[in-house]
Protein backbone atom coordinates (compact mmCIF):
# COMPACT_ATOMS: atom_id res chain seq x y z
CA UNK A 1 -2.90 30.02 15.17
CA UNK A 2 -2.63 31.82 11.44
CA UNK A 3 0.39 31.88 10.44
CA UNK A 4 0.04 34.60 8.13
CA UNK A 5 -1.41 36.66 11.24
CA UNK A 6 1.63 35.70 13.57
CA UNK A 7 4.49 36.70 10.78
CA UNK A 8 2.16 39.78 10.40
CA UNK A 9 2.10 40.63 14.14
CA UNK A 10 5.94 40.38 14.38
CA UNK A 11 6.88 42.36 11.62
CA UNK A 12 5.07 45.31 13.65
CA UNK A 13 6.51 45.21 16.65
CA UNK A 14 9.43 44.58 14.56
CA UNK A 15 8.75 47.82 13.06
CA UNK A 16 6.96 49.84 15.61
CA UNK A 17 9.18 48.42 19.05
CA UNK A 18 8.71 51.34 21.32
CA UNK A 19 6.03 53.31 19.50
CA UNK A 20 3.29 50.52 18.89
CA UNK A 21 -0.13 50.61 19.49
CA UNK A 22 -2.79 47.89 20.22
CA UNK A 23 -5.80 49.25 18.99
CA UNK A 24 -3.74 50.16 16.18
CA UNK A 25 -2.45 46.77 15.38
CA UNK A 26 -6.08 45.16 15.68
CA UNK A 27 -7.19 47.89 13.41
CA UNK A 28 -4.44 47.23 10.78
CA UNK A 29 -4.89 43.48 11.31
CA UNK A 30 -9.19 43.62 11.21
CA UNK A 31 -8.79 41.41 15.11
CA UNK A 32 -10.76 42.08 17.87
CA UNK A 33 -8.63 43.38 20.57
CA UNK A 34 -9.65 39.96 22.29
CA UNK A 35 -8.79 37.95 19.60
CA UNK A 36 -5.29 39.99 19.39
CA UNK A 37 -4.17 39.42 22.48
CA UNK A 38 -4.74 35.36 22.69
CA UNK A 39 -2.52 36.12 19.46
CA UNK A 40 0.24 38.10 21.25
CA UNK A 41 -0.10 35.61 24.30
CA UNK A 42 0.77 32.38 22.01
CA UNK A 43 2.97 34.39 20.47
CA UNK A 44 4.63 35.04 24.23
CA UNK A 45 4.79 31.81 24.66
CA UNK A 46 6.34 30.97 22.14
CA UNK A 47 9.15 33.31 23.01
CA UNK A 48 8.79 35.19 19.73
CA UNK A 49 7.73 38.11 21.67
CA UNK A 50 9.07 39.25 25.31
CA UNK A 51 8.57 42.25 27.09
CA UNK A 52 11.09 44.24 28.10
CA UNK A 53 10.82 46.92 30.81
CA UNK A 54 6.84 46.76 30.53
CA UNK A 55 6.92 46.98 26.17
CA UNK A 56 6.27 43.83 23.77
CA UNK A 57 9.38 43.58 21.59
CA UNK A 58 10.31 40.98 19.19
CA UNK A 59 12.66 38.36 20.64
CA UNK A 60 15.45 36.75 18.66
CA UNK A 61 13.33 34.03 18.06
CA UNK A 62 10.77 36.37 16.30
CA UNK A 63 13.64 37.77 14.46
CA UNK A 64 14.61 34.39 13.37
CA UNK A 65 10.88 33.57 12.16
CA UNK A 66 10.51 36.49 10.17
CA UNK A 67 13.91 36.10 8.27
CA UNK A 68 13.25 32.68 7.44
CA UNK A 69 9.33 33.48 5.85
CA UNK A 70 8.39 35.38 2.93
CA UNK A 71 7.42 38.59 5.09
CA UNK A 72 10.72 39.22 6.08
CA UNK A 73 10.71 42.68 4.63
CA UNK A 74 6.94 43.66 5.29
CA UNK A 75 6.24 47.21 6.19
CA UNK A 76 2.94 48.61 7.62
CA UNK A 77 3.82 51.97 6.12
CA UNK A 78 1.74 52.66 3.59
CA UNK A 79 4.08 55.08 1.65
CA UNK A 80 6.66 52.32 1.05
CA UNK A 81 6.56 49.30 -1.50
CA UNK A 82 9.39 46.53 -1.82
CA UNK A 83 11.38 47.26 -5.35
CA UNK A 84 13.95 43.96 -5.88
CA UNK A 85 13.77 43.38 -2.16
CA UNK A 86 14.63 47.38 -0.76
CA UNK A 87 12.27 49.68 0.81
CA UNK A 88 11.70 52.46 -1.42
CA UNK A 89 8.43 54.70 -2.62
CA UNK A 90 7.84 52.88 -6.35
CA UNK A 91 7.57 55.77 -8.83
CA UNK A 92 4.22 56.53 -10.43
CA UNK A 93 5.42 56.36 -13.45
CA UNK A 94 7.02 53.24 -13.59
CA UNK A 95 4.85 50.16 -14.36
CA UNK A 96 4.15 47.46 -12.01
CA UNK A 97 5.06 44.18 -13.75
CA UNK A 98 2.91 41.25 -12.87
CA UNK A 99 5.24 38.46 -13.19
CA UNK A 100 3.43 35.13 -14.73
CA UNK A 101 -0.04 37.18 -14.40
CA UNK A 102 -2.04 34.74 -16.72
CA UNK A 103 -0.17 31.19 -17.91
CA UNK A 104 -3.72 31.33 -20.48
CA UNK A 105 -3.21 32.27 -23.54
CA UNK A 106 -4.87 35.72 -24.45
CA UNK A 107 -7.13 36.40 -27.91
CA UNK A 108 -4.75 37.27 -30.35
CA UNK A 109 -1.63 36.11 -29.02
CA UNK A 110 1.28 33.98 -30.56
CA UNK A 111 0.43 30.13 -29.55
């Protein structure tokens, strides 16, 4: 299984728990509805997910999988960016800065 695709999966139904959508999630992810749900069942059982009262919902164990990777604070909504780790709409008028963007040395600059 991806691992990028599993951390990916949990931090929508850590986001979306009783609103979520399938399609929706296969759309978001580019997955086959097929493919998605041999996803969600590994993902089952490996007790990341659980349902609960007919709903998929994160499980502690999910929880504890997404704090410990890089996604940790990844949002689907595509209004919101990360600024210094907080959810927040980045301003348009503030530059993005592209931490270590090119280690090569650019025409014209100090050696």
């Amino acid at each position: 299984m991806n691992e990028y695709v599993e951390l990916l999966i949990l931090a929508y139904f850590r986001e979306y728990r009783t609103s979520y959508s399938v399609s929706d999630l296969a759309y978001k992810l580019g997955l086959t509805i097929e493919l998605l749900n041999s996803y969600i069942e590994e993902l089952l059982e490996k007790k990341e997910l659980c349902i609960k009262e007919n709903m998929i919902s994160i499980s502690k164990g999910g929880r504890l999988a997404l704090e410990n990777s890089d996604m940790e604070n990844y949002s689907f909504d595509s209004e919101s960016y990360l600024i210094d780790g907080v959810k927040e709409k980045w301003p348009i008028e503030k530059v993005y800065p592209v931490h270590s963007f090119s280690k090569n040395k650019w025409r014209g600059g100090e050696e």
